[in-house]
Each structure stands twice: as structure tokens, then as C-alpha cells.
N, C-alpha and C. Protein backbone atom coordinates (compact mmCIF):
# COMPACT_ATOMS: atom_id res chain seq x y z
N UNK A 1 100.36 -17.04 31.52
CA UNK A 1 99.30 -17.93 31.91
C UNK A 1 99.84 -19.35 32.02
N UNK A 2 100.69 -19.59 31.29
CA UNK A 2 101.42 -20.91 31.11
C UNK A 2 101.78 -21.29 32.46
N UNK A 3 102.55 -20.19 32.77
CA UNK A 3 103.73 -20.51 33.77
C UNK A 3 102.81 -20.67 35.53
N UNK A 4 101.68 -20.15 35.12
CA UNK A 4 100.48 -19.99 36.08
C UNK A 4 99.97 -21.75 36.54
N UNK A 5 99.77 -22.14 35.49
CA UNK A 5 99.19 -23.37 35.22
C UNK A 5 99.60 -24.50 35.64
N UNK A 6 101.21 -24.29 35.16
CA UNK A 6 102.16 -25.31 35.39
C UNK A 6 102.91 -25.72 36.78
N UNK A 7 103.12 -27.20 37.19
CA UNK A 7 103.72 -27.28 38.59
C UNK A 7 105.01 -26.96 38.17
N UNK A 8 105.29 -26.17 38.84
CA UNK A 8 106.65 -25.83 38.92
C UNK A 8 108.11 -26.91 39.61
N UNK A 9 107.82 -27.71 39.89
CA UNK A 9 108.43 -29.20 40.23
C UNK A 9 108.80 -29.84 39.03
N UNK A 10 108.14 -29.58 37.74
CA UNK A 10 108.43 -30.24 36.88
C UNK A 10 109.09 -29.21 35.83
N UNK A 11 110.50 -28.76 36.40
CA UNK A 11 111.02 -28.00 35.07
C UNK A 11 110.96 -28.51 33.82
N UNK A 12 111.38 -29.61 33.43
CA UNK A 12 111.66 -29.78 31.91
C UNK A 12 110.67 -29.58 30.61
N UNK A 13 109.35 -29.99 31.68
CA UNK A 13 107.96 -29.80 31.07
C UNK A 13 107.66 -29.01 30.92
N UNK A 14 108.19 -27.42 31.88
CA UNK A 14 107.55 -25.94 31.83
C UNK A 14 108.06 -25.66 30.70
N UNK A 15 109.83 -25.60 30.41
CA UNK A 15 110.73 -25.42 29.67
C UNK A 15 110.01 -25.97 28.19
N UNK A 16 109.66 -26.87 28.31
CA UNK A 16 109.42 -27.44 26.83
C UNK A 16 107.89 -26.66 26.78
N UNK A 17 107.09 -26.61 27.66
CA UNK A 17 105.90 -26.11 27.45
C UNK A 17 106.21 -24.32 26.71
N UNK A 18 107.05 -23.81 27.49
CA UNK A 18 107.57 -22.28 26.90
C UNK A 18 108.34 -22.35 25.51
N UNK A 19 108.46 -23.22 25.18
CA UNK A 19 109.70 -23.05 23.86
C UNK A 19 108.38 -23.85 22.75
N UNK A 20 107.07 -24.51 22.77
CA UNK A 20 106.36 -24.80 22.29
C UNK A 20 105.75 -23.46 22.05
N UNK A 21 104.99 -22.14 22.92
CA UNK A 21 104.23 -21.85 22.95
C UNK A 21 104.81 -20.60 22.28
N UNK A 22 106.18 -20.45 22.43
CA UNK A 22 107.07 -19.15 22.04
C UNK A 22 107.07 -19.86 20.59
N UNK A 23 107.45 -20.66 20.13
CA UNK A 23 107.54 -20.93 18.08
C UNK A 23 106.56 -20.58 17.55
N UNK A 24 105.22 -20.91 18.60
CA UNK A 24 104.24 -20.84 17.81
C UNK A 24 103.65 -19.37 17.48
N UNK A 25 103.95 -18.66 18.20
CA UNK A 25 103.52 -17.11 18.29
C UNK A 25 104.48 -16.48 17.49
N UNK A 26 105.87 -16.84 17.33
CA UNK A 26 106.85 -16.22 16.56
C UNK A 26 107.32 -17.32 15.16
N UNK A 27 106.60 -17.87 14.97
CA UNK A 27 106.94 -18.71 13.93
C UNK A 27 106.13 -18.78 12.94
N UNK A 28 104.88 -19.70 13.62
CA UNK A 28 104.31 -20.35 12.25
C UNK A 28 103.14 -19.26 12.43
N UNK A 29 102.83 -18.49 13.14
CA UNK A 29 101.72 -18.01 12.98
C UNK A 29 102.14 -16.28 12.31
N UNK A 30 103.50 -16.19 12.54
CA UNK A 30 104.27 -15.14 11.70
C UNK A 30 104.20 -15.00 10.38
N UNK A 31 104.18 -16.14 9.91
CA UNK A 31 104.87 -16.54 8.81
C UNK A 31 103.36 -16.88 8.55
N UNK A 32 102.32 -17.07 8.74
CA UNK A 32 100.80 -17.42 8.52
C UNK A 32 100.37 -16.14 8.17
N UNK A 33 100.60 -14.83 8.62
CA UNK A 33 100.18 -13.77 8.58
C UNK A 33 100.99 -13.08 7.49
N UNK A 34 102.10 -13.28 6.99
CA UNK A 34 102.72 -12.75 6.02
C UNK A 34 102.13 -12.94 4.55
N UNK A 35 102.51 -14.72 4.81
CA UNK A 35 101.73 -15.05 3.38
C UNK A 35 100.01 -14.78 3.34
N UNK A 36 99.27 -14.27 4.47
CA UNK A 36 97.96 -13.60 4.07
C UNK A 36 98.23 -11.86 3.84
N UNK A 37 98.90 -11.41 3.94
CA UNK A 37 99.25 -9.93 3.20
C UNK A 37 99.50 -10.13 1.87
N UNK A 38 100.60 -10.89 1.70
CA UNK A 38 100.71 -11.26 0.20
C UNK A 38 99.46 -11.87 -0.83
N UNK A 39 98.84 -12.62 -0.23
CA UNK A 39 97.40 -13.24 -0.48
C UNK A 39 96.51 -12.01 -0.55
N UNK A 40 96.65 -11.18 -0.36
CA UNK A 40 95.58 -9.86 -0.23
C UNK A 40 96.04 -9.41 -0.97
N UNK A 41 97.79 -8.99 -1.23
CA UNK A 41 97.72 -8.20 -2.73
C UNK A 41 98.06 -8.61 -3.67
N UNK A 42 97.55 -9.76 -3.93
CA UNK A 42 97.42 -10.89 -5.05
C UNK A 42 96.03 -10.56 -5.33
N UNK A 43 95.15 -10.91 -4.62
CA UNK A 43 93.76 -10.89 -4.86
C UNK A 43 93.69 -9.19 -5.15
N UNK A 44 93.77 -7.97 -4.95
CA UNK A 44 93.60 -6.94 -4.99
C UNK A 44 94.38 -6.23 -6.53
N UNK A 45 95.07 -7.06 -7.04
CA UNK A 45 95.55 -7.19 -8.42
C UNK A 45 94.62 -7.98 -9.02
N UNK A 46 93.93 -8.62 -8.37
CA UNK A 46 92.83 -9.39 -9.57
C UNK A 46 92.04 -8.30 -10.55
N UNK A 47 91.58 -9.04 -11.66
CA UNK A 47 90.53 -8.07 -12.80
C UNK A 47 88.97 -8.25 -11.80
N UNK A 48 88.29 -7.33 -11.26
CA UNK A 48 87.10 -7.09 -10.92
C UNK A 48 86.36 -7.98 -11.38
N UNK A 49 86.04 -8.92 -12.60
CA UNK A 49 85.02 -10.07 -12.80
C UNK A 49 85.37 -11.73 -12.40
N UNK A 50 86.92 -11.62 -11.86
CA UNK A 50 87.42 -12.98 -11.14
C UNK A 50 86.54 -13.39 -10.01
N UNK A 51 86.02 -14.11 -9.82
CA UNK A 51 84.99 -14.44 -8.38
C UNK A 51 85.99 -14.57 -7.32
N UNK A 52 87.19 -14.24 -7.22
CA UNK A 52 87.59 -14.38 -6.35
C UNK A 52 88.25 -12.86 -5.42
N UNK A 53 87.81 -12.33 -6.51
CA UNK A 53 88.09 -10.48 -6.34
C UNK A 53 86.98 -9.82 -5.48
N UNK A 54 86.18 -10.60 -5.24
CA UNK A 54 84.80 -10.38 -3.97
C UNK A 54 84.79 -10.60 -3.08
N UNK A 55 85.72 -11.32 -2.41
CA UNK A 55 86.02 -11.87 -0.98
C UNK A 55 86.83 -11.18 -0.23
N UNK A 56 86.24 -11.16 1.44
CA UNK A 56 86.91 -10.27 1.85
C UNK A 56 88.31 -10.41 2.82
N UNK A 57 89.17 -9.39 2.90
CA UNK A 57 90.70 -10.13 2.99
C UNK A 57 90.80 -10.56 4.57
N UNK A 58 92.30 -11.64 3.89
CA UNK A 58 92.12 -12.48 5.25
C UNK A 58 93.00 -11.73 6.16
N UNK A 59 92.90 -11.82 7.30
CA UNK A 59 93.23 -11.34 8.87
C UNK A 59 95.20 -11.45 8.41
N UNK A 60 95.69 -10.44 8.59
CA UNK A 60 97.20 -10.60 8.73
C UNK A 60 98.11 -10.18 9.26
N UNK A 61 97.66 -9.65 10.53
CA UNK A 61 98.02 -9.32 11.97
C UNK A 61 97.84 -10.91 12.97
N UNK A 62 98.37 -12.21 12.29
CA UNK A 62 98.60 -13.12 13.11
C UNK A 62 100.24 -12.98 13.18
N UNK A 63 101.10 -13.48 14.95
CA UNK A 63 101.71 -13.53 14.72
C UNK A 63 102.45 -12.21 16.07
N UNK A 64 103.60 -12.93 16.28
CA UNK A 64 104.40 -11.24 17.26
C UNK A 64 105.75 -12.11 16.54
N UNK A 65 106.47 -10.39 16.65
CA UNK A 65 108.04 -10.47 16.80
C UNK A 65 108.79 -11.50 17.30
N UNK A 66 109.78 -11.63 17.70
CA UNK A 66 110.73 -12.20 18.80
C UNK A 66 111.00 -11.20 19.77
N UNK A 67 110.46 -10.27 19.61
CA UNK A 67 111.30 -9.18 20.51
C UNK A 67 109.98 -9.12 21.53
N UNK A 68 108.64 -9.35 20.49
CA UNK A 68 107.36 -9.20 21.39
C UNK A 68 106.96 -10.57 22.22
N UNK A 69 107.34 -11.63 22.00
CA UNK A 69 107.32 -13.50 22.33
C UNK A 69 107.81 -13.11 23.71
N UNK A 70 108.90 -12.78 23.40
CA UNK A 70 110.62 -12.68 24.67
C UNK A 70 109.97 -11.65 26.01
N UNK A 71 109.28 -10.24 25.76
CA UNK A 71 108.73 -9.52 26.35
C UNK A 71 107.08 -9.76 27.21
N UNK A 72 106.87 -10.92 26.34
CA UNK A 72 105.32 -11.55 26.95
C UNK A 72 105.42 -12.83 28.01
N UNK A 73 107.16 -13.27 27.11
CA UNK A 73 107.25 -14.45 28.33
C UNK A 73 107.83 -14.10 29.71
N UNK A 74 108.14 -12.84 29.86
CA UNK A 74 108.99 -11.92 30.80
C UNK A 74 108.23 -11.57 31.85
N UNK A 75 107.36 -10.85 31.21
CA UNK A 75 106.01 -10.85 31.98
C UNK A 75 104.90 -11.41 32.25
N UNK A 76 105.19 -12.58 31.64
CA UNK A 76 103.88 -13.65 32.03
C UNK A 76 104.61 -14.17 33.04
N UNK A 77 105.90 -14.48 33.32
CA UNK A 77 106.25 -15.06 34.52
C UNK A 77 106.26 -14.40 35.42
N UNK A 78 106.50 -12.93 35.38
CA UNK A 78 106.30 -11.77 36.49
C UNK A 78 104.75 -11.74 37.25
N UNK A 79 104.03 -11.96 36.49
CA UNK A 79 102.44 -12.06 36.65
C UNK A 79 102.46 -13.12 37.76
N UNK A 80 102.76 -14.32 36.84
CA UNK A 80 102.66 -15.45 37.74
C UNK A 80 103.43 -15.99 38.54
N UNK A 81 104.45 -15.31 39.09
CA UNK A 81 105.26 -15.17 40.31
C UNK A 81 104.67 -14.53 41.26
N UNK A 82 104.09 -13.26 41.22
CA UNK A 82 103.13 -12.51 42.11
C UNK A 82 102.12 -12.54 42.18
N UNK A 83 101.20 -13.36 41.42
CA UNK A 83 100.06 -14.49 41.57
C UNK A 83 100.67 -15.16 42.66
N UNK A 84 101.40 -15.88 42.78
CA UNK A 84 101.09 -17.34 43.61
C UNK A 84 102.33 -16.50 44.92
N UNK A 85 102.39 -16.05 45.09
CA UNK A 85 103.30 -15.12 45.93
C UNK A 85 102.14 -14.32 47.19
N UNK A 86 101.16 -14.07 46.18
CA UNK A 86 100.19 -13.39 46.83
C UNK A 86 99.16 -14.40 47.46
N UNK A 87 98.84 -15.61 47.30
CA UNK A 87 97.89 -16.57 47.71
C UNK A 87 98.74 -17.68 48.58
């Protein structure tokens, strides 16, 4: 979608726009989703009368591979090569 968006005249900006959007999917939001697994079986070791043993767990499927980042940016440009190919 990025690569959709962007004028393509302005490499350095696409470039930096892709290496922004790739950390964030393989980085911090990786690493966001880890420490909420761990956060879940922290809380799931709690004693049943902790008020905090009632809440329900947080989301920890944030987050792709590098292998899945690399494969989305592959084909997001494939997309949007034959998007604007076609119009």
C-alpha cells in the first residue's frame, strides 16, 4: 500500500518510508507481543484472589517475522506495480 501511495520520483523518501514501516512490524511491535505472552503467564500464575487475576489477556499475536516483513514488502510492491501498470 505504501509503495501505492508514494511518488515514485522521490526514491529516498520511499526507501526511508519502507525501512520505517518494515522496523515497525518486525521490531517493536514483535517485541510488544512477546512481552504480552509473558505478561499472560505471569498473570495466570497469579493466586485467584489478586484483582489482577480477573482480567482478560492481552492480544500477543502483534508483530511478523523478518521472513514475513521481507515477503509482504515483495508483494506489496508486486501489487503496486500492476496497479499502476494497469491504469
Amino acid at each position: 500500500m505504501y509503495c501505492s501511495l508514494t511518488d515514485h520520483r522521490q526514491i529516498p523518501s520511499l526507501i526511508f518510508g519502507f525501512m520505517q514501516v518494515m522496523y515497525d512490524a518486525s521490531g517493536v511491535r514483535l517485541h510488544a507481543g512477546r512481552q504480552a505472552e509473558l505478561l499472560n503467564q505471569i498473570v495466570c500464575e497469579l493466586p485467584p484472589e489478586h484483582p489482577v487475576s480477573n482480567c482478560r489477556p492481552l492480544r500477543d499475536s502483534l508483530g511478523h517475522t523478518p521472513l514475513q516483513v521481507a515477503a509482504g514488502a515483495i508483494l506489496g510492491c508486486i501489487v503496486a506495480f500492476l496497479m499502476r501498470s494497469s491504469s
